[in-house]
C-alpha atoms as a PDB file:
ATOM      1  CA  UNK A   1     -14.062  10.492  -8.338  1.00  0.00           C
ATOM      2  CA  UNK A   2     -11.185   7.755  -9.196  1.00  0.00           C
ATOM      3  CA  UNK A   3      -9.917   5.507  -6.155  1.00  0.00           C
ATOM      4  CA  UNK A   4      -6.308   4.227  -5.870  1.00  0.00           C
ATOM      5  CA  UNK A   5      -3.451   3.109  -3.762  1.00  0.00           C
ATOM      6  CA  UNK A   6      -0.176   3.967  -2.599  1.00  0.00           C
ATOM      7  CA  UNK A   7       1.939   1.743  -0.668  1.00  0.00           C
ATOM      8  CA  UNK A   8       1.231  -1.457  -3.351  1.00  0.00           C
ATOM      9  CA  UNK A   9       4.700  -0.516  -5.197  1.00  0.00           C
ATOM     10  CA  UNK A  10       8.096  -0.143  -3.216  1.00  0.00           C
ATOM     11  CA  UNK A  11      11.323   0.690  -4.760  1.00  0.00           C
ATOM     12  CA  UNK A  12      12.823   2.065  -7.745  1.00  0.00           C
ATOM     13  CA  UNK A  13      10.030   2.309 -10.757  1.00  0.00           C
ATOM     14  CA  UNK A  14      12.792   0.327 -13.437  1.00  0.00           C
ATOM     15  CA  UNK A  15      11.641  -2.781 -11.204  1.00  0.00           C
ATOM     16  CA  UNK A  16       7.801  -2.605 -11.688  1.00  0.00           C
ATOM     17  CA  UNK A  17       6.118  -5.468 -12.730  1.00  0.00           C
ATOM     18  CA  UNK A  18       2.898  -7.356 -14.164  1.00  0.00           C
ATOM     19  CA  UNK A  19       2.071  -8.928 -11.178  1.00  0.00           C
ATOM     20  CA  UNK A  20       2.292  -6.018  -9.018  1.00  0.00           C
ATOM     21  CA  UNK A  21       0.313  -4.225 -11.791  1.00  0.00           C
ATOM     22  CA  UNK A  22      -2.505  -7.106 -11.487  1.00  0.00           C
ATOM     23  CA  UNK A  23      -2.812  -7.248  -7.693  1.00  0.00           C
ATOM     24  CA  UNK A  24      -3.478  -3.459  -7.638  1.00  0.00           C
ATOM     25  CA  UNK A  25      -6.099  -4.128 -10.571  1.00  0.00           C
ATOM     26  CA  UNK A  26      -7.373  -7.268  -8.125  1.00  0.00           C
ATOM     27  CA  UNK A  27      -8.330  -4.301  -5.661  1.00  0.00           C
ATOM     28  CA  UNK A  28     -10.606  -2.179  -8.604  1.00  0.00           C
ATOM     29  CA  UNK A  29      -7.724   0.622  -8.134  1.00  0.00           C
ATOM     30  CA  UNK A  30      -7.595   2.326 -11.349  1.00  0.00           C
ATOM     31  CA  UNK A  31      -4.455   4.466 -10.079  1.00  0.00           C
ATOM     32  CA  UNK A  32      -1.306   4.399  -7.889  1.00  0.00           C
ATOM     33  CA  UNK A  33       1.249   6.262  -6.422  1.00  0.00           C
ATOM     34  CA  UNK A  34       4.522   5.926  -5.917  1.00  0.00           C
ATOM     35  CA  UNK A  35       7.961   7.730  -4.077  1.00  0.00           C
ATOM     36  CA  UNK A  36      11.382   7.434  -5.070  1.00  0.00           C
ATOM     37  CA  UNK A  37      14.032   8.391  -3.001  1.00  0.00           C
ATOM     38  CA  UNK A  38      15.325  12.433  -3.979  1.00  0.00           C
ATOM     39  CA  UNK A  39      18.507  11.060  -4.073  1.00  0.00           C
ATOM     40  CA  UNK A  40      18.381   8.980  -7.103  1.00  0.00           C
ATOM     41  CA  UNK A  41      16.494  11.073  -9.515  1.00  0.00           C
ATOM     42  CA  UNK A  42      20.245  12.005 -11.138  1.00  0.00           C
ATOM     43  CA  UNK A  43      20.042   8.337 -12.073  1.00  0.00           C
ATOM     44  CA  UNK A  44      17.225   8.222 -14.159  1.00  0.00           C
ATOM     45  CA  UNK A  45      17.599   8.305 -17.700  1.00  0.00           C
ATOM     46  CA  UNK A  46      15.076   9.504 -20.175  1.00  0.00           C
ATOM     47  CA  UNK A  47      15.733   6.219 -22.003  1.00  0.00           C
ATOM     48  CA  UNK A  48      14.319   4.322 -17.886  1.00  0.00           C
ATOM     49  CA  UNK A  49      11.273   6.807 -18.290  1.00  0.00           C
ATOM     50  CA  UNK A  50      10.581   5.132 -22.051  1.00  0.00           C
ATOM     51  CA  UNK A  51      10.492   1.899 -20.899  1.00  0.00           C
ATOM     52  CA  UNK A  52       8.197   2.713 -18.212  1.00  0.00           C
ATOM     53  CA  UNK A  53       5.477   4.200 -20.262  1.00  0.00           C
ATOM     54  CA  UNK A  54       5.904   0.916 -22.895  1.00  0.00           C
ATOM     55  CA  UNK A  55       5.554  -1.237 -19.870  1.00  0.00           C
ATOM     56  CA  UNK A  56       2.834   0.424 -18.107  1.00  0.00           C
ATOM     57  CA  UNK A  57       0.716   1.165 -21.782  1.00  0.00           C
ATOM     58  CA  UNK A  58      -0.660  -2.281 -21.572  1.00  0.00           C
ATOM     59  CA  UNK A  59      -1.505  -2.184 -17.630  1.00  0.00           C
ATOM     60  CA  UNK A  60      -4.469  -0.073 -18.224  1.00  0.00           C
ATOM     61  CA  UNK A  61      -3.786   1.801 -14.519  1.00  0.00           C
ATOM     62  CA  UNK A  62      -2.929   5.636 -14.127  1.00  0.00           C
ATOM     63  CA  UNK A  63      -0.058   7.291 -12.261  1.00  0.00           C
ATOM     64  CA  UNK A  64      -2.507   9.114 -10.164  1.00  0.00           C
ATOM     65  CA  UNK A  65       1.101  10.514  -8.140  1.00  0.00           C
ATOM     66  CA  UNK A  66       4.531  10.878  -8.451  1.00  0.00           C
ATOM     67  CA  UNK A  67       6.521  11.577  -5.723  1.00  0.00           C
ATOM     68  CA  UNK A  68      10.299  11.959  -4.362  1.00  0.00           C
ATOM     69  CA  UNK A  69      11.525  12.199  -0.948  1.00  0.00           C
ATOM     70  CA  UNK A  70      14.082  14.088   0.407  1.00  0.00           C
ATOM     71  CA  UNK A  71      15.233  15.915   3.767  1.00  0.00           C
ATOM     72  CA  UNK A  72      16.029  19.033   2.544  1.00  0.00           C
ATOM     73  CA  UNK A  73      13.755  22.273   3.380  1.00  0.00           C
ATOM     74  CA  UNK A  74      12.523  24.307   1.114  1.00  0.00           C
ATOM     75  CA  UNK A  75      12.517  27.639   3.761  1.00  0.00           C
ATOM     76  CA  UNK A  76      15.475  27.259   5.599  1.00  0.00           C
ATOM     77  CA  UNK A  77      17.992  30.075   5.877  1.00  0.00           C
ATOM     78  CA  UNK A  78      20.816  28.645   4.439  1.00  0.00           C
ATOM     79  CA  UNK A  79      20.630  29.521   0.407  1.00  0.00           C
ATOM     80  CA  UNK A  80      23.143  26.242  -0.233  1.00  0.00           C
ATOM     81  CA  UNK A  81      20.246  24.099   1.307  1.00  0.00           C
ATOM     82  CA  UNK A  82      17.267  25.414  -0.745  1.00  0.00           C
ATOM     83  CA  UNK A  83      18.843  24.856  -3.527  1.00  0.00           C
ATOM     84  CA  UNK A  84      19.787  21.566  -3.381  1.00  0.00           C
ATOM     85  CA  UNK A  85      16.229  20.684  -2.739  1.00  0.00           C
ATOM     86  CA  UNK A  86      15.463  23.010  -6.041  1.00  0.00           C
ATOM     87  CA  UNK A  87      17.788  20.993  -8.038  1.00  0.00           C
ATOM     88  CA  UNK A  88      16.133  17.473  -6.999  1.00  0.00           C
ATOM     89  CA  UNK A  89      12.395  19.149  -7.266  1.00  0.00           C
ATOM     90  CA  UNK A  90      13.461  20.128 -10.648  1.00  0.00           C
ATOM     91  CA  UNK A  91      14.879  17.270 -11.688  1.00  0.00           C
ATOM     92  CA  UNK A  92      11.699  15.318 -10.430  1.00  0.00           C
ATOM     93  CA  UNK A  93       9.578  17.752 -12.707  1.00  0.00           C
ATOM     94  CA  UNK A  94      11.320  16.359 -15.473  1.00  0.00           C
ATOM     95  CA  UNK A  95      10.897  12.792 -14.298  1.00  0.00           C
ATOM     96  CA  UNK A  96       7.304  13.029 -13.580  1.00  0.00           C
ATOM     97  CA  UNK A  97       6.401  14.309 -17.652  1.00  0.00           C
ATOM     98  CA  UNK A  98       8.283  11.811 -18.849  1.00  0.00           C
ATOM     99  CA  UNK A  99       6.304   9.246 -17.003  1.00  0.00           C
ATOM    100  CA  UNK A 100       3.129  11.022 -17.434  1.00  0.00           C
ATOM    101  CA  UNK A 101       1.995  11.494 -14.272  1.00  0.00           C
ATOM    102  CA  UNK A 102      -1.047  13.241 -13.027  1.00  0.00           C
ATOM    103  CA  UNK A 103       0.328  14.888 -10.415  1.00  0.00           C
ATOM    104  CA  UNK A 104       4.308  15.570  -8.789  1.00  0.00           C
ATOM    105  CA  UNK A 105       3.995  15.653  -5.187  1.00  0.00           C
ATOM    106  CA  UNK A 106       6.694  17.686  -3.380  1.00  0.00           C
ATOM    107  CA  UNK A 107       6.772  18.731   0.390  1.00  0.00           C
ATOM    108  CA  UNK A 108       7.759  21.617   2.177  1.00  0.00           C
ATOM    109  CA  UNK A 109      10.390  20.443   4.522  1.00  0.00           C
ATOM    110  CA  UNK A 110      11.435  21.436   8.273  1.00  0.00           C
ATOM    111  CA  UNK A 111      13.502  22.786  10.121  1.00  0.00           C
ATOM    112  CA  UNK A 112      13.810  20.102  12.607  1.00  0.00           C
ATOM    113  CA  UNK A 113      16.938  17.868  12.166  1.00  0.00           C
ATOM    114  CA  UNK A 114      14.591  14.748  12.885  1.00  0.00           C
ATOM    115  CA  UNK A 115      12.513  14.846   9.631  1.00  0.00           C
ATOM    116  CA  UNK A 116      10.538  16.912   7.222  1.00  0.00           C
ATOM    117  CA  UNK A 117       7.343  15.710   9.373  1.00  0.00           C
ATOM    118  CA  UNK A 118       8.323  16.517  12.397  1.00  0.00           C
ATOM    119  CA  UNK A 119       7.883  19.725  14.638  1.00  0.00           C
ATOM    120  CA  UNK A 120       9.913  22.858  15.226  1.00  0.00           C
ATOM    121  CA  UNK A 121       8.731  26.216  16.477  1.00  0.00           C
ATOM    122  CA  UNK A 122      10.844  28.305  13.742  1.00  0.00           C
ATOM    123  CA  UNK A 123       8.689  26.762  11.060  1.00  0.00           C
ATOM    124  CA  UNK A 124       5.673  28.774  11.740  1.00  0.00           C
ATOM    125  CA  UNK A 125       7.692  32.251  11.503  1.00  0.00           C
ATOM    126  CA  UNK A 126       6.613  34.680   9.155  1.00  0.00           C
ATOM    127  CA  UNK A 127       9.657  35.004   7.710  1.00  0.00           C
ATOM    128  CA  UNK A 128      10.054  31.597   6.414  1.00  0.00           C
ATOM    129  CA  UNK A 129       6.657  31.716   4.739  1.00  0.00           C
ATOM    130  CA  UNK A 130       8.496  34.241   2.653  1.00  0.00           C
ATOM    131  CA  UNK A 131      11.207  32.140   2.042  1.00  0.00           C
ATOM    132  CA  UNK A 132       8.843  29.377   1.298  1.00  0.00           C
ATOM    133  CA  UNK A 133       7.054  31.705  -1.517  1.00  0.00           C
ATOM    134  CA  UNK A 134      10.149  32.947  -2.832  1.00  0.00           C
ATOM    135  CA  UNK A 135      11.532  29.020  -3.261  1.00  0.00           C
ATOM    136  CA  UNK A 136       8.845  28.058  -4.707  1.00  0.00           C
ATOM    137  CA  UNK A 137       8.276  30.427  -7.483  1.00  0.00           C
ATOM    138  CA  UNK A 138      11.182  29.341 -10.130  1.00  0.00           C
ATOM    139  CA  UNK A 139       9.997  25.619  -9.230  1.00  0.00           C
ATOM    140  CA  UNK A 140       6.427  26.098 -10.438  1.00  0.00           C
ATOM    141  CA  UNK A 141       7.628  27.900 -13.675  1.00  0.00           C
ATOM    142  CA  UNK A 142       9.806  25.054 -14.361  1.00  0.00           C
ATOM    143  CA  UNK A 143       6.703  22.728 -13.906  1.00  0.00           C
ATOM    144  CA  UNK A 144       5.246  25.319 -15.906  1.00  0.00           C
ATOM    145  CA  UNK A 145       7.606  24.605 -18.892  1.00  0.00           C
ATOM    146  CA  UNK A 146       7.230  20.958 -18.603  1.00  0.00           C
ATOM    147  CA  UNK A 147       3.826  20.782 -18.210  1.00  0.00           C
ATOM    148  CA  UNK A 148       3.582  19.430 -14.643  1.00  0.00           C
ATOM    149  CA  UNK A 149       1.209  20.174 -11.926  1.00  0.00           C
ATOM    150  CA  UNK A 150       2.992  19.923  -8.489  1.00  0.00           C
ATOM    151  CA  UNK A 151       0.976  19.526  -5.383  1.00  0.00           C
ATOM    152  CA  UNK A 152       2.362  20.671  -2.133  1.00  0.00           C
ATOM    153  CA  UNK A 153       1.513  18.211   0.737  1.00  0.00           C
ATOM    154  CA  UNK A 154       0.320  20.215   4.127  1.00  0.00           C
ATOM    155  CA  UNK A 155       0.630  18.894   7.594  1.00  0.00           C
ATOM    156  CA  UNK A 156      -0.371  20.824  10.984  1.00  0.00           C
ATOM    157  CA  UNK A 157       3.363  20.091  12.283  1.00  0.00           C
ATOM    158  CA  UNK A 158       4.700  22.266   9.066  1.00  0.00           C
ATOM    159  CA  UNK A 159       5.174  25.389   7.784  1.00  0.00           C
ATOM    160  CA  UNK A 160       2.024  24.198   5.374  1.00  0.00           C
ATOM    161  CA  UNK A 161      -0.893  25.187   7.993  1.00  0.00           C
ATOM    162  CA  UNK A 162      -3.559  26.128   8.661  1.00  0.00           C
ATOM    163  CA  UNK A 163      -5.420  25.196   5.656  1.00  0.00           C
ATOM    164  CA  UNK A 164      -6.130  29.176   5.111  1.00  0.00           C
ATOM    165  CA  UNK A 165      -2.028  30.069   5.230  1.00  0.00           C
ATOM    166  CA  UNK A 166      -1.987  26.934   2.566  1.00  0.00           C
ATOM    167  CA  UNK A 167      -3.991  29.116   0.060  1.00  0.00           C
ATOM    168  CA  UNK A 168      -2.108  32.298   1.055  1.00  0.00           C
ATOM    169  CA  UNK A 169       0.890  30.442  -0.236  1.00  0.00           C
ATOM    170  CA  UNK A 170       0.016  28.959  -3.412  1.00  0.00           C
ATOM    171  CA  UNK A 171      -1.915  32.252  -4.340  1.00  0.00           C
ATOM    172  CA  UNK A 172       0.915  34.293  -3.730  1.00  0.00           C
ATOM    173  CA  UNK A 173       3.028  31.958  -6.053  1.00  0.00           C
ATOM    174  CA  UNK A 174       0.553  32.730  -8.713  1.00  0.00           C
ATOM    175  CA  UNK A 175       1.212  29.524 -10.516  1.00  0.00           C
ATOM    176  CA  UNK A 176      -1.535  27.647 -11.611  1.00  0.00           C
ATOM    177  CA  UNK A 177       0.319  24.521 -11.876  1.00  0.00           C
ATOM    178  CA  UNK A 178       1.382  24.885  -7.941  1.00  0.00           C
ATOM    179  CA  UNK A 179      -1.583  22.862  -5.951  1.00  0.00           C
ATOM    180  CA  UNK A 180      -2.443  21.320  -2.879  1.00  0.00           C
ATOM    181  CA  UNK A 181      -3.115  17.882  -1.580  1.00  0.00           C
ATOM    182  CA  UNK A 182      -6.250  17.590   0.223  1.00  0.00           C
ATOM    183  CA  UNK A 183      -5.158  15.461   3.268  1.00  0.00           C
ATOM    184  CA  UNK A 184      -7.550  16.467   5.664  1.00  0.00           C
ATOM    185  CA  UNK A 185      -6.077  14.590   8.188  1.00  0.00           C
ATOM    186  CA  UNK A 186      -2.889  15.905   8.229  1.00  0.00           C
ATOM    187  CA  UNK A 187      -4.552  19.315   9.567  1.00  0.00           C
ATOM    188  CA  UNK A 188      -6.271  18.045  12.674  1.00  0.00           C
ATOM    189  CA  UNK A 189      -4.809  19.607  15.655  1.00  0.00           C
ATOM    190  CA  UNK A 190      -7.099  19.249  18.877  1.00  0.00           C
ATOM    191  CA  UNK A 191      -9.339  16.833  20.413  1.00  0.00           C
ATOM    192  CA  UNK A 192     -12.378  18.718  20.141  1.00  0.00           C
ATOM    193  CA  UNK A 193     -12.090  19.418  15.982  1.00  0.00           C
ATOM    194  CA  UNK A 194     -11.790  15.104  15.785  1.00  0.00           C
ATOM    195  CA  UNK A 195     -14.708  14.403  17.442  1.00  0.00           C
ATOM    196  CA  UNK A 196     -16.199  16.954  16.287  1.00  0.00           C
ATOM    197  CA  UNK A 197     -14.578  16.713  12.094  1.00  0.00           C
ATOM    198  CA  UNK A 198     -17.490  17.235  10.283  1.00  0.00           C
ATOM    199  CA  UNK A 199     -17.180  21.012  11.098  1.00  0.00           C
ATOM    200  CA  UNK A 200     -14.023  20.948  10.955  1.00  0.00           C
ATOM    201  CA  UNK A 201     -13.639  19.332   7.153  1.00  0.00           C
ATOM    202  CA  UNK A 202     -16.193  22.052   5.908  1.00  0.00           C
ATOM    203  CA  UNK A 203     -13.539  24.219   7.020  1.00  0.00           C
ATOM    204  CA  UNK A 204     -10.747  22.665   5.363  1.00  0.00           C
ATOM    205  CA  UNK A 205     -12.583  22.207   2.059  1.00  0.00           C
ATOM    206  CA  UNK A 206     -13.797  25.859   2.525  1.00  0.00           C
ATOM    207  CA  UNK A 207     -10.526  27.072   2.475  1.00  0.00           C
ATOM    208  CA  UNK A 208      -8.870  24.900   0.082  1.00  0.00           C
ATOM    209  CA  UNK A 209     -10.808  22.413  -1.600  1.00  0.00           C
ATOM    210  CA  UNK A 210     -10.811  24.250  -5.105  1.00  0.00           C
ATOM    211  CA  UNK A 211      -6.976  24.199  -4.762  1.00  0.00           C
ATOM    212  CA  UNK A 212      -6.559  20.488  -4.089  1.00  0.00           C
ATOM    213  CA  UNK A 213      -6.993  18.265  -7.044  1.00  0.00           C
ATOM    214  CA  UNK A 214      -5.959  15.106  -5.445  1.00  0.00           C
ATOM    215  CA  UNK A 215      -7.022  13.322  -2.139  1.00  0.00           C
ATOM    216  CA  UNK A 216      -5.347  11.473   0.718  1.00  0.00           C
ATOM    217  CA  UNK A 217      -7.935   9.098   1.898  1.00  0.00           C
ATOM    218  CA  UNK A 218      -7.087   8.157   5.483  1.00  0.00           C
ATOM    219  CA  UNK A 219      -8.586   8.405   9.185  1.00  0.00           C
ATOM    220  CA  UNK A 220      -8.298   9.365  12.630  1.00  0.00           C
ATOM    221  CA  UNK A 221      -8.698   8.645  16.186  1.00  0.00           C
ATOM    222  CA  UNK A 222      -8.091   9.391  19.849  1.00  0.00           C
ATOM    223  CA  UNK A 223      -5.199   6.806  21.434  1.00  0.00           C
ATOM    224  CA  UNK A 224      -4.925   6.240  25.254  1.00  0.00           C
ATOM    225  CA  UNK A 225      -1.758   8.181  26.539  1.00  0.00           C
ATOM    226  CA  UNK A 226      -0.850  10.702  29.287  1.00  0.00           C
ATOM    227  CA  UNK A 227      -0.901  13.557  26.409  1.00  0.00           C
ATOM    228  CA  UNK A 228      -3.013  14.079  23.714  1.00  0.00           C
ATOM    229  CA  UNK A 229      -2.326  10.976  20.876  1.00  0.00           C
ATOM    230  CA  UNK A 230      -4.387  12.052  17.242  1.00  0.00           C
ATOM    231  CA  UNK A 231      -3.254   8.506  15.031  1.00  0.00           C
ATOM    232  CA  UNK A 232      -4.058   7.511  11.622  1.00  0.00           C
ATOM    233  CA  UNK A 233      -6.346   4.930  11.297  1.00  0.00           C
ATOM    234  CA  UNK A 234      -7.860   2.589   8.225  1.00  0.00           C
ATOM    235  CA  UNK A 235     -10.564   4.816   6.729  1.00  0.00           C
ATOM    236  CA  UNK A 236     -13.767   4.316   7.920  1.00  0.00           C
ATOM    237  CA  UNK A 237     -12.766   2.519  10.939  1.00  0.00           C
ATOM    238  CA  UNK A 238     -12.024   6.333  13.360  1.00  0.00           C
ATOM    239  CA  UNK A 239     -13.495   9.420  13.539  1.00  0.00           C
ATOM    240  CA  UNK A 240     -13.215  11.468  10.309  1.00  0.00           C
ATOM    241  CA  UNK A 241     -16.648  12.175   8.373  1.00  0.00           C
ATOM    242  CA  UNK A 242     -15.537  10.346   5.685  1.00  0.00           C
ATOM    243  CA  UNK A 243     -19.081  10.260   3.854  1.00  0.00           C
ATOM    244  CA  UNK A 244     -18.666  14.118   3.844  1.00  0.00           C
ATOM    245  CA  UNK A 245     -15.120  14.168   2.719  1.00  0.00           C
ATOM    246  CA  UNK A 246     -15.520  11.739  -0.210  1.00  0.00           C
ATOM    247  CA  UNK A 247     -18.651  14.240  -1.187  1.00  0.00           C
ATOM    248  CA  UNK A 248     -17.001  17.684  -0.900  1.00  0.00           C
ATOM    249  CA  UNK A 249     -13.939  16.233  -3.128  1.00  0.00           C
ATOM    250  CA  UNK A 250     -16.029  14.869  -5.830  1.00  0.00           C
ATOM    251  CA  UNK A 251     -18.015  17.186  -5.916  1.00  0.00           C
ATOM    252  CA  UNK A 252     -15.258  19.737  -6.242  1.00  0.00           C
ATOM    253  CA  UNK A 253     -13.083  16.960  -8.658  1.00  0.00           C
ATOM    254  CA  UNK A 254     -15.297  14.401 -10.048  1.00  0.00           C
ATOM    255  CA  UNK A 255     -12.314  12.522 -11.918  1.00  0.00           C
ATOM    256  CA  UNK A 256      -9.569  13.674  -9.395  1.00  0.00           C
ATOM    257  CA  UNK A 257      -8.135  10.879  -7.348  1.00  0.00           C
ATOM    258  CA  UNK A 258      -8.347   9.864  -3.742  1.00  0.00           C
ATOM    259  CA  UNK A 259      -5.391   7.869  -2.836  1.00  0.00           C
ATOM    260  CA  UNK A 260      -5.701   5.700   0.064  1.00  0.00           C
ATOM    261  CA  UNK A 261      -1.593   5.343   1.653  1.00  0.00           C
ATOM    262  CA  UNK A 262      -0.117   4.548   4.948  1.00  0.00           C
ATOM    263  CA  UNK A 263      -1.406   1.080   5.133  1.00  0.00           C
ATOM    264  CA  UNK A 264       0.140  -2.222   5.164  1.00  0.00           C
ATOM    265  CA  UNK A 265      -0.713  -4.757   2.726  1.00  0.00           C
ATOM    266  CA  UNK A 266      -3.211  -6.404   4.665  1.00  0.00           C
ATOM    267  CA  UNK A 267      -5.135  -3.337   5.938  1.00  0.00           C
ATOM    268  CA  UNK A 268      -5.524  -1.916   2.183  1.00  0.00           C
ATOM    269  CA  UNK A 269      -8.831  -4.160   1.324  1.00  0.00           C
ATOM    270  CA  UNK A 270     -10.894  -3.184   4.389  1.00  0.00           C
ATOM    271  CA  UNK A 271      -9.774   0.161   3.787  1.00  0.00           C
ATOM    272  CA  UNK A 272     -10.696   0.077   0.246  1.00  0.00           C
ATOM    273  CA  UNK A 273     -14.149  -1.992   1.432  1.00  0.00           C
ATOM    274  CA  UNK A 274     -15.271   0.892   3.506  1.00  0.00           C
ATOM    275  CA  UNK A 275     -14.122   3.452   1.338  1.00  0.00           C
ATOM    276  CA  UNK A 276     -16.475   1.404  -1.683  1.00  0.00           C
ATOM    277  CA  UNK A 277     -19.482   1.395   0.756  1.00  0.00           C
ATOM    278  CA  UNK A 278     -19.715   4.767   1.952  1.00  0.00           C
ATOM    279  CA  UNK A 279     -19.548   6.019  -1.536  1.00  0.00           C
ATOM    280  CA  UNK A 280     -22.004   4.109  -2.728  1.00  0.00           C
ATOM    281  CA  UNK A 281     -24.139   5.254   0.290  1.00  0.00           C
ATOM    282  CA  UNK A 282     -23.703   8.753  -0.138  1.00  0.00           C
ATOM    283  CA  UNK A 283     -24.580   8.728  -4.218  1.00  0.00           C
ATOM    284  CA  UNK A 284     -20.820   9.141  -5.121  1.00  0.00           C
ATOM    285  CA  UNK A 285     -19.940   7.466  -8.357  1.00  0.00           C
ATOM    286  CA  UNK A 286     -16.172   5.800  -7.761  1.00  0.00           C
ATOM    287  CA  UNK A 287     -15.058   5.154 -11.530  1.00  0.00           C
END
């Protein structure tokens, strides 16, 4: 498997530069990601896309992910709504082959007025998986034309759960260039499955681990609270088997990527430390 970083680059991609490029090289990433904000991919010229791909020919590093964000949800009932998200997803499609990236992450969205990542009981209804399917369907035969593979991010708090409703989805798309990310994390949803993750990520990767090319490397734990608290934490310093996810992913995609994100700057080299050493103690080539 490959190892790189998101969270290295912030801003608009027009303002990348060598140093940035060389600190992420410093680290023995071979890949990055990067988001830009939904709202600006009208901006974007193919001319902007160009210049990226001169600049970043010399850099030797891979655009492992390309991603936009935006608040709009994919599902929800009002037609005027899913189509502006279309129109930026598509849009972003045409972005990411023009910068040639690996991969175009795009999200589901929510129906809660707080945030894409945050919960609401109406996302889980039947109904909207429908909706969901139906959305996606022209979007992955316009990545289709341009060559793109999107992959869908999942979360426990979205209408992308449990990881065997995630494969119901993308199979009844019937796109091969619609994925998923395998963000094992992201899927955890009681105490007992954290302390107890190795069973728990066999079951993930069991359901969709053929379907998920690319890798969010993070971690779990427990925090002290009233109610129950599941937090990210730097991998390899919570709970998550992380020998046995780093396995089940290579073994399933030996030059996919695992990106490790969420970080700040100064948590990203113990993150990438531990993430070195259990690799090389479970037999996993990182290249």
């Amino acid at each position: 498997m490959k190892l790189g970083i998101v969270g290295m680059l912030q801003g608009d991609f027009r303002t990348f530069n060598k140093s940035q490029m060389q600190a992420i090289r410093d680290l023995k990433f071979t890949g990055f990601g990067f988001h830009l904000n939904g709202d600006d991919v009208f901006n974007i010229t193919a001319q902007d896309c160009k210049t990226y791909r001169q600049f970043m020919a010399e850099e030797a590093l891979d655009l492992a992910q390309f991603a936009i964000t935006y608040n709009e949800c994919l599902f929800h009932p009002g037609k005027a709504e899913r189509d502006g998200a279309m129109v930026k997803i598509n849009r972003g499609t045409e972005i990411a082959t023009q910068l040639g990236a690996q991969a175009f992450l795009i999200r589901p969205g929510g129906l809660n007025p707080a945030g894409p990542w945050t919960p609401h009981r109406d996302n889980h209804l039947p109904e909207n998986t429908y909706r969901l399917i139906e959305t996606l369907k022209p979007i992955a035969r316009k990545a289709e034309l341009e060559g793109v593979i999107l992959v869908m991010e999942t979360h426990v708090v979205s209408i992308m759960d449990p990881p065997d409703k995630c494969r119901q989805i993308v199979e009844s798309v019937g796109s091969d260039n619609l994925r998923l990310v395998m963000d094992a994390v992201n899927h955890f949803p009681s105490l007992k499955q954290v302390y107890n993750s190795t069973d728990f990520l066999n079951h993930i990767f069991d359901s969709i681990g053929d379907l998920a090319p690319l890798a969010h490397i993070k971690d779990l734990k427990i925090s002290n609270g009233l109610v129950l608290h599941i937090d990210q934490e730097v991998p390899g310093e919570g709970e998550l088997d992380l020998a046995l996810m780093l396995k089940r992913f290579d073994i399933l995609h030996p030059n996919g990527y695992g990106l490790i994100e969420h970080l700040s700057l100064s948590q990203i080299p113990l993150a990438n430390a531990n993430i070195r050493r259990i690799a090389a103690e479970s037999g996993i080539d990182i290249h």
